[in-house]
Protein backbone atom coordinates (compact mmCIF):
# COMPACT_ATOMS: atom_id res chain seq x y z
CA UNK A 1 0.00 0.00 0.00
CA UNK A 2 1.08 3.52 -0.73
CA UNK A 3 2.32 5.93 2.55
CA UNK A 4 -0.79 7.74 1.71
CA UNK A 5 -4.01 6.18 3.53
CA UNK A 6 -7.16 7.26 2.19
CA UNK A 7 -9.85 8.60 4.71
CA UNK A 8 -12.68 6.27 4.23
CA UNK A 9 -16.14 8.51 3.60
CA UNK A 10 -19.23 7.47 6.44
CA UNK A 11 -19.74 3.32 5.74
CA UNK A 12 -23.47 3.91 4.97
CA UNK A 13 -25.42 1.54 3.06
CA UNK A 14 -25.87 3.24 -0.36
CA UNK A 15 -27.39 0.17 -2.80
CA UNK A 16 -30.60 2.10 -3.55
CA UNK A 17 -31.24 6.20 -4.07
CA UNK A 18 -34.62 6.98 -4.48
CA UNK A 19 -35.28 10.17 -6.20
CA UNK A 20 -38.43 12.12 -4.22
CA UNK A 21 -39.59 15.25 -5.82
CA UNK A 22 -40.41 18.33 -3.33
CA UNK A 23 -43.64 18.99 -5.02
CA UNK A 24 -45.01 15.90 -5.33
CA UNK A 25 -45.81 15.55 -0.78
CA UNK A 26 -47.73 12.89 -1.29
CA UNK A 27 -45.27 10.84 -2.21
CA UNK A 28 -42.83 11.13 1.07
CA UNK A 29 -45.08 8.47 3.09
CA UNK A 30 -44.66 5.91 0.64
CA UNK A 31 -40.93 6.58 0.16
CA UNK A 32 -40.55 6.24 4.01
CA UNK A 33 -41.69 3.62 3.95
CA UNK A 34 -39.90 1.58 0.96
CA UNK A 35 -36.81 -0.55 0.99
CA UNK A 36 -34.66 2.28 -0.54
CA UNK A 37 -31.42 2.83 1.43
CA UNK A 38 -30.98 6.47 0.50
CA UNK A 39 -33.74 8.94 -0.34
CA UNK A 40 -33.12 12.09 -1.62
CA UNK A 41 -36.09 14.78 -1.88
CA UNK A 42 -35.27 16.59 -5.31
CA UNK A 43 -35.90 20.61 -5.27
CA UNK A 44 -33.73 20.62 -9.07
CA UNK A 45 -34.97 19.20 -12.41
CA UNK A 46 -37.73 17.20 -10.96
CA UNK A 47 -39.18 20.94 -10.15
CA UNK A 48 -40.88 23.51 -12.18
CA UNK A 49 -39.60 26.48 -11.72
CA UNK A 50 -42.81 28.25 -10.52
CA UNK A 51 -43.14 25.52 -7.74
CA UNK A 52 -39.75 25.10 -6.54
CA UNK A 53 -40.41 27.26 -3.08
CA UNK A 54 -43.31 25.66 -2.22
CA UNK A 55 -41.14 22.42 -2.73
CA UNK A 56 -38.77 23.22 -0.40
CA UNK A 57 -41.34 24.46 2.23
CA UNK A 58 -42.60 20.42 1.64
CA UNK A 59 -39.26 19.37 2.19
CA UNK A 60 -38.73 21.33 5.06
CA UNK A 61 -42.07 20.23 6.68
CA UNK A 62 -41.28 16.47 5.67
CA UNK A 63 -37.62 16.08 7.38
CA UNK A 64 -39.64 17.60 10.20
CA UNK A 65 -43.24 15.66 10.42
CA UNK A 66 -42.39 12.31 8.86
CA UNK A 67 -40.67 9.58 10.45
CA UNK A 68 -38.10 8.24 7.92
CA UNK A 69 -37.19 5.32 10.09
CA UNK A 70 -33.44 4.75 9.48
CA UNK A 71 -33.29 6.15 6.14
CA UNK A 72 -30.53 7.98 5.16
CA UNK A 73 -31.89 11.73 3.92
CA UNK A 74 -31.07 14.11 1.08
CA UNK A 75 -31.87 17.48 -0.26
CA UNK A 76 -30.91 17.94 -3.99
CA UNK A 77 -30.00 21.55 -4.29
CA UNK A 78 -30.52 23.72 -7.57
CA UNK A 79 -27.51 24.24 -8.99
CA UNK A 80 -25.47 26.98 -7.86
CA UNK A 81 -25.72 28.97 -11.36
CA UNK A 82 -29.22 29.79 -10.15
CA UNK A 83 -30.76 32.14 -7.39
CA UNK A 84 -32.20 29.21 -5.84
CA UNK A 85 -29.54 27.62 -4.71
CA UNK A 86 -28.68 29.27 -1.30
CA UNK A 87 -32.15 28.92 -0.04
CA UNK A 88 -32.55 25.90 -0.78
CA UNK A 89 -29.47 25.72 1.84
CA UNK A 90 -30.04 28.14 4.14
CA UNK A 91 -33.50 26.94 4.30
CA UNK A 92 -33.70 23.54 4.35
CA UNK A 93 -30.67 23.51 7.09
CA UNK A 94 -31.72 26.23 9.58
CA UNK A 95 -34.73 24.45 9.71
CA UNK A 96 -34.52 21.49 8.96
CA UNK A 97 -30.90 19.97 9.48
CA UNK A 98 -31.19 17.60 12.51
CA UNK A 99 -32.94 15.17 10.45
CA UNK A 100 -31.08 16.09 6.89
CA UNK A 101 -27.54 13.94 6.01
CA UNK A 102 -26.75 14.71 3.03
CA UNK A 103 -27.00 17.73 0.48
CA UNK A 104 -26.81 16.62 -3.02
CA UNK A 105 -24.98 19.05 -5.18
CA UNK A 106 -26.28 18.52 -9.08
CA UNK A 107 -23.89 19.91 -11.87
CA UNK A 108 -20.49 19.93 -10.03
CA UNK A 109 -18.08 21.60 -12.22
CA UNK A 110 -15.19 22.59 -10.47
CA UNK A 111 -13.57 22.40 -6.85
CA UNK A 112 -15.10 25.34 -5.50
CA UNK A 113 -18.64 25.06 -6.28
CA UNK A 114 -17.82 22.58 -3.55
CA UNK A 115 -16.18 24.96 -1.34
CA UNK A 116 -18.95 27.49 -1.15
CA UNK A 117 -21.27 24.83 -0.76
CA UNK A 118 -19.42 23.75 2.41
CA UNK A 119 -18.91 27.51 3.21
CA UNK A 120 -22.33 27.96 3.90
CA UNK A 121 -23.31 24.51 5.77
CA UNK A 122 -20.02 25.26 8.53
CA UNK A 123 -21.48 28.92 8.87
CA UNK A 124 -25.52 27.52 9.37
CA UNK A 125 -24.05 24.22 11.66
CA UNK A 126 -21.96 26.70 13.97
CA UNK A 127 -24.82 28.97 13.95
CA UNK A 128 -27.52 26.42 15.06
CA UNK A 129 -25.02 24.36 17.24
CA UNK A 130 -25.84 21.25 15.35
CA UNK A 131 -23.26 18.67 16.46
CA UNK A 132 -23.65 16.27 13.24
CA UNK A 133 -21.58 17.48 10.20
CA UNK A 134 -23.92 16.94 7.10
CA UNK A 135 -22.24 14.98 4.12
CA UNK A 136 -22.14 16.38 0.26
CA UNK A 137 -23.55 13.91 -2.69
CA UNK A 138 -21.74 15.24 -5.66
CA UNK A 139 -23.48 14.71 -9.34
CA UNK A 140 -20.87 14.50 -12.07
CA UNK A 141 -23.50 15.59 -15.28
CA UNK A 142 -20.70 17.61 -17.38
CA UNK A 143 -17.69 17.70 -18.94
CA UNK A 144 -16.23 20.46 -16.88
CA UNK A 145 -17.22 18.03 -14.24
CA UNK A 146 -15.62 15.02 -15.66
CA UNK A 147 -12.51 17.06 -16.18
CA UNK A 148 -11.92 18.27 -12.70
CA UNK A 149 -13.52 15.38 -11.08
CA UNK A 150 -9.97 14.52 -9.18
CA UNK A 151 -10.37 17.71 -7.51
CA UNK A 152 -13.73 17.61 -7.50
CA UNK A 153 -13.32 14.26 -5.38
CA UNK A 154 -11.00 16.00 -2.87
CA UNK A 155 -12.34 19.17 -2.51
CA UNK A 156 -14.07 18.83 1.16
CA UNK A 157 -14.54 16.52 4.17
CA UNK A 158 -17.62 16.69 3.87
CA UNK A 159 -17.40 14.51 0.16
CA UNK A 160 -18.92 11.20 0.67
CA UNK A 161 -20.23 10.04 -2.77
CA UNK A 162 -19.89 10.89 -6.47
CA UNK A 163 -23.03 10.24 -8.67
CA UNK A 164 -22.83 9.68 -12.47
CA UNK A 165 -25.80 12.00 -13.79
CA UNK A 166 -26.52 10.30 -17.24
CA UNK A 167 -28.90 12.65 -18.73
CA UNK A 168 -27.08 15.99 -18.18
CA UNK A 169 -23.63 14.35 -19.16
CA UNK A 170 -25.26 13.46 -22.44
CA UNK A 171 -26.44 16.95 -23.26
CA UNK A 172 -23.05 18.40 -22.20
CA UNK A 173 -20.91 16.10 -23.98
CA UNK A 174 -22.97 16.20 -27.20
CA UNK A 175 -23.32 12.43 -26.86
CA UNK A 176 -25.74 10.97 -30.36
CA UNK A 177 -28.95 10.03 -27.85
CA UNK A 178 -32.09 10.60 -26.30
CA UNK A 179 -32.33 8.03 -23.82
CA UNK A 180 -31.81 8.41 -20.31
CA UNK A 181 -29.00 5.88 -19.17
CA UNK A 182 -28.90 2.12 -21.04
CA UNK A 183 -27.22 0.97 -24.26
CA UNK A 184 -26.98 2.59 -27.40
CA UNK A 185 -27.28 0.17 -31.18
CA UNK A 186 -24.85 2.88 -32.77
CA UNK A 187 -22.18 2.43 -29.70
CA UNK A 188 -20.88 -1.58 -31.23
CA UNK A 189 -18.43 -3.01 -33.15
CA UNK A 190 -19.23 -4.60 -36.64
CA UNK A 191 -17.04 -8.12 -36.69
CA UNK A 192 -14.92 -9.25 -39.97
CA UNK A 193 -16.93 -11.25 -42.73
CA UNK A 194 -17.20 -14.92 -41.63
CA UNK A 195 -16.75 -17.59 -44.65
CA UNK A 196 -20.12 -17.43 -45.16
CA UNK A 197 -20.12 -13.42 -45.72
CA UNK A 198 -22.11 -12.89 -41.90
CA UNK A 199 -21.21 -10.07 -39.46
CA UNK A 200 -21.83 -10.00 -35.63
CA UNK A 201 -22.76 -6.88 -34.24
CA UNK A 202 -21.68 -6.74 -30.77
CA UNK A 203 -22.82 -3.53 -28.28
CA UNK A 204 -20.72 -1.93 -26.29
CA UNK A 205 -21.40 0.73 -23.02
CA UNK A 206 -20.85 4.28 -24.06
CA UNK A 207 -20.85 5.06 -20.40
CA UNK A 208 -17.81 2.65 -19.22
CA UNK A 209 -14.96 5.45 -19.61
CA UNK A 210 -17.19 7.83 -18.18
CA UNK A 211 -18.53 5.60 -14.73
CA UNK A 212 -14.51 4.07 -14.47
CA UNK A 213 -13.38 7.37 -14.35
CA UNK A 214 -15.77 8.42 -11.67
CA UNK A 215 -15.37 5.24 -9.36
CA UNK A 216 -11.70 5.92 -9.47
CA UNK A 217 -11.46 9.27 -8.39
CA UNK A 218 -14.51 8.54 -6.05
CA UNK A 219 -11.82 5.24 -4.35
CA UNK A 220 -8.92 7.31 -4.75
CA UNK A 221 -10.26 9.93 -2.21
CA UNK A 222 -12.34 7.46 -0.05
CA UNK A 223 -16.03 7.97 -1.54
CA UNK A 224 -18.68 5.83 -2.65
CA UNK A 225 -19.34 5.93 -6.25
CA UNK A 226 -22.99 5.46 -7.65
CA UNK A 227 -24.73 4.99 -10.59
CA UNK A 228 -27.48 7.58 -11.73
CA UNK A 229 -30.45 7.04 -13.68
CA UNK A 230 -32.12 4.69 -16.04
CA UNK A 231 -35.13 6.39 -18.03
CA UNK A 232 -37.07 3.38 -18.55
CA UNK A 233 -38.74 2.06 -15.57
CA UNK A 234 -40.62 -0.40 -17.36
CA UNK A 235 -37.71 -2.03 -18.59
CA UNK A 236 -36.69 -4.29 -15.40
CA UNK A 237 -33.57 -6.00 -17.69
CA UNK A 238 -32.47 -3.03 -18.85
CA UNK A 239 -32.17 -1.88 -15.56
CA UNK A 240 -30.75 -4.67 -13.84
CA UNK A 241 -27.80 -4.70 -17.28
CA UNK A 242 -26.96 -1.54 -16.04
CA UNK A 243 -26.61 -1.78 -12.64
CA UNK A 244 -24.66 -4.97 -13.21
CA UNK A 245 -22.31 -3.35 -15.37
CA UNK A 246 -21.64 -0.39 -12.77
CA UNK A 247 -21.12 -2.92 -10.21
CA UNK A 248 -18.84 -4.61 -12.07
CA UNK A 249 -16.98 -1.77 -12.53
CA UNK A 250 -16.98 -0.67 -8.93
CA UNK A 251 -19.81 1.20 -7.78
CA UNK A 252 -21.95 0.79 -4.46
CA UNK A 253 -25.47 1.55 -5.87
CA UNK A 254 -27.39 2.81 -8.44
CA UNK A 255 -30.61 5.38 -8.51
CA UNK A 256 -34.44 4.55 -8.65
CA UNK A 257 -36.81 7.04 -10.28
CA UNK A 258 -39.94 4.55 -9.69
CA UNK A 259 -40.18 2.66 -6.29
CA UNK A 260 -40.26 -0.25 -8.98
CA UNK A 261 -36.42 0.04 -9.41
CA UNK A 262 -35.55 -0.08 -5.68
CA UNK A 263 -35.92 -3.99 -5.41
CA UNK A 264 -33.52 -4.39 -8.18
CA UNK A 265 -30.78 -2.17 -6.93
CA UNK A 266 -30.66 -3.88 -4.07
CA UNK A 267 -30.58 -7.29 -5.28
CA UNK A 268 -27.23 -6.38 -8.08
CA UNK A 269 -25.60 -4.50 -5.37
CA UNK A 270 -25.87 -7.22 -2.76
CA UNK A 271 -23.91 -9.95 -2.64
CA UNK A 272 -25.48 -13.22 -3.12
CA UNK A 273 -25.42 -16.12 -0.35
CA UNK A 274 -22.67 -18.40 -2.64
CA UNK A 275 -20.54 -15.13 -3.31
CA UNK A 276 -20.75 -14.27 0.26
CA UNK A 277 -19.71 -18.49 0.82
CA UNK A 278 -16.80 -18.64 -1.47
CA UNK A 279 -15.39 -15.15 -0.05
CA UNK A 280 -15.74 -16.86 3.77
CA UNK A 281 -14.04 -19.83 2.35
CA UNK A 282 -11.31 -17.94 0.75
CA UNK A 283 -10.42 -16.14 4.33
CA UNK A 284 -10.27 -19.40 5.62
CA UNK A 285 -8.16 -20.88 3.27
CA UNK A 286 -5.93 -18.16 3.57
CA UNK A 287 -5.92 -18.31 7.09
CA UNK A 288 -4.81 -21.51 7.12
CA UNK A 289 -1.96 -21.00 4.64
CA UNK A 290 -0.74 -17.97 6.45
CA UNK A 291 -0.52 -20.24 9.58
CA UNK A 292 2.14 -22.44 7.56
CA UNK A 293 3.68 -19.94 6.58
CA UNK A 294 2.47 -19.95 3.09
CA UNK A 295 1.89 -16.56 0.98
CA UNK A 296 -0.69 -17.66 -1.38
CA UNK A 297 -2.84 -21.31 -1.66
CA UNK A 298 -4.77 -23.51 -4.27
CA UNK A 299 -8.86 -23.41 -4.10
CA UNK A 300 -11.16 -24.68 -5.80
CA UNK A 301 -8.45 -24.83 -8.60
CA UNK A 302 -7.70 -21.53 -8.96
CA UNK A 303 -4.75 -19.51 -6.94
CA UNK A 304 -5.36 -16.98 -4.21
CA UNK A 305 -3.34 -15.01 -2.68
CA UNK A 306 -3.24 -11.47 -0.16
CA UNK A 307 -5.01 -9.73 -2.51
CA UNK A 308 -7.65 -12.34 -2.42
CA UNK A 309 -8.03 -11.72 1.51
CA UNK A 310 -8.71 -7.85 0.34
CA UNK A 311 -11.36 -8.65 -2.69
CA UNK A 312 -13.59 -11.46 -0.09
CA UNK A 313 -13.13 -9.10 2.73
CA UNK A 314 -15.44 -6.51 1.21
CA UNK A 315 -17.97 -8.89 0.38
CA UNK A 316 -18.18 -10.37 3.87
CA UNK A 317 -17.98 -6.60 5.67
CA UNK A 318 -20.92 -5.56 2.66
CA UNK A 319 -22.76 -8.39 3.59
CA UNK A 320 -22.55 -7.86 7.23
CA UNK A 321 -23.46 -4.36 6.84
CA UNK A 322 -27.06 -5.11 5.12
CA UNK A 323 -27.71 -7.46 8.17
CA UNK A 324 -27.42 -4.79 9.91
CA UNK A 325 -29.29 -1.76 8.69
């Protein structure tokens, strides 16, 4: 391991987001009551413009009336190129904050659109003499995001997650689609002419560089990186493809824009019983080999070594941790 030790972001359980939307009230009951394991109430896009301070008055009322069980709580914020932006702060906090933690920052472009949003949080926390420190959720939806997302990543204690915002990344990167999240027929590879003259078409994932590059600078500074949206809620494989692809490639969780999505977040981004098995076995077997002095060991005909103890270690402590919520 390098000298430098990363400072591990809050270990909260993060399989599920459930977008809320501050004008829709009617809606918080049921979402307390789901299986998501984050919920964020959404005063941005899901917003018109006319209705976004009645929204947050909802909001407000809701962190205060409702009881969210153990849920972990957002706000999303407007983005801070509008005027609605430090209410939606200075607002929802003051009044609100005991029961709020997390603000979700949408549009992150640089460093210090991170700053000023942890400016004004220290300044309201000191102020009320609230004793928890609320987290940031930080949505990478642009390329000026994507660019600086390194600093981006380090720019506050407060960090805790990076988000991959599909839709938004699309418009800013002039990306050839409509859809919101999923696979694209125009993103594949056309194979060489068999003897027979046929060609395979094979699909690719136009969002791979994009999602690696997030979960890397999310690890690299000790946050949990996780998936956005997928448009089509009626689409339950397309889904499920997607989160399984963002898993594979690192992240903790994915979003849910329908309560019909939150069942299948959590089932990709849980281990199952037999991967939770083999990782208990390989711990033992590595155990055992470490007790005769052995560096790495045969199982199940296939070689495992110290790194192996690292890879089934986060499955068990995952595992353990959704026992627990």
């Amino acid at each position: 391991m390098s000298f430098t030790l990363i400072e591990q972001a809050p270990a909260r359980l993060n399989r599920s987001e459930l977008a809320v939307p501050g004008s829709s009230p009617q809606l918080f009951e049921k979402a307390a009551k789901s299986a998501a394991d984050v919920i964020f109430l959404d005063l941005e896009d899901a917003v018109a413009p006319d209705d976004k301070p009645q929204a947050r008055k909802n909001i407000i009322q809701a962190l205060n009336d409702i009881d969210w069980g153990n849920k972990i709580m957002s706000v999303r914020i407007n983005g801070l190129d509008t005027h609605y932006m430090y209410r939606d702060v200075v607002d929802v906090v003051e009044q609100a904050g005991k029961r709020l933690d997390l603000i979700m920052i949408p549009k992150v472009g640089t460093a210090s659109d991170v700053y000023a949003v942890d400016m004004l949080l220290t300044q309201i926390e000191q102020a009320k003499g609230y004793t928890k420190k609320i987290g940031l959720e930080l949505i990478i939806e642009t390329a000026l995001g994507m660019q600086n997302v390194e600093a981006i990543s380090a720019a506050s204690k407060r960090n805790e997650s990076l988000h991959f915002g599909v839709a938004d990344y699309a418009a800013s990167t002039r990306a050839r689609t409509t859809n919101i999240g999923g696979a694209n027929p125009a993103y594949s590879v056309l194979t060489d002419k068999d003897e027979a003259g046929n060609r395979a078409v094979h699909w690719g994932d136009m969002w791979h560089y994009a999602i690696a590059r997030m979960v890397v600078a999310a690890r690299a500074n000790g946050l949990r990186p996780v998936d956005g949206p997928f448009g089509d809620f009626s689409d339950v494989d397309g889904y499920k493809a997607a989160a399984y692809r963002a898993a594979v490639l690192g992240c903790e969780g994915k979003w849910a824009i329908h309560p019909s999505q939150l069942a299948l977040a959590n089932e990709v981004f849980s281990p199952s019983e037999a991967e939770v098995a083999k990782a208990k076995r390989i711990l033992a077997a590595m155990a055992e080999a470490q007790r005769e002095g052995r560096g790495a060991v045969a199982l199940d005909g296939r070689l495992i070594d110290i790194a192996s103890i690292r890879q089934a270690e986060v499955l068990v402590k995952k595992a353990a941790q959704i026992a627990g919520a």
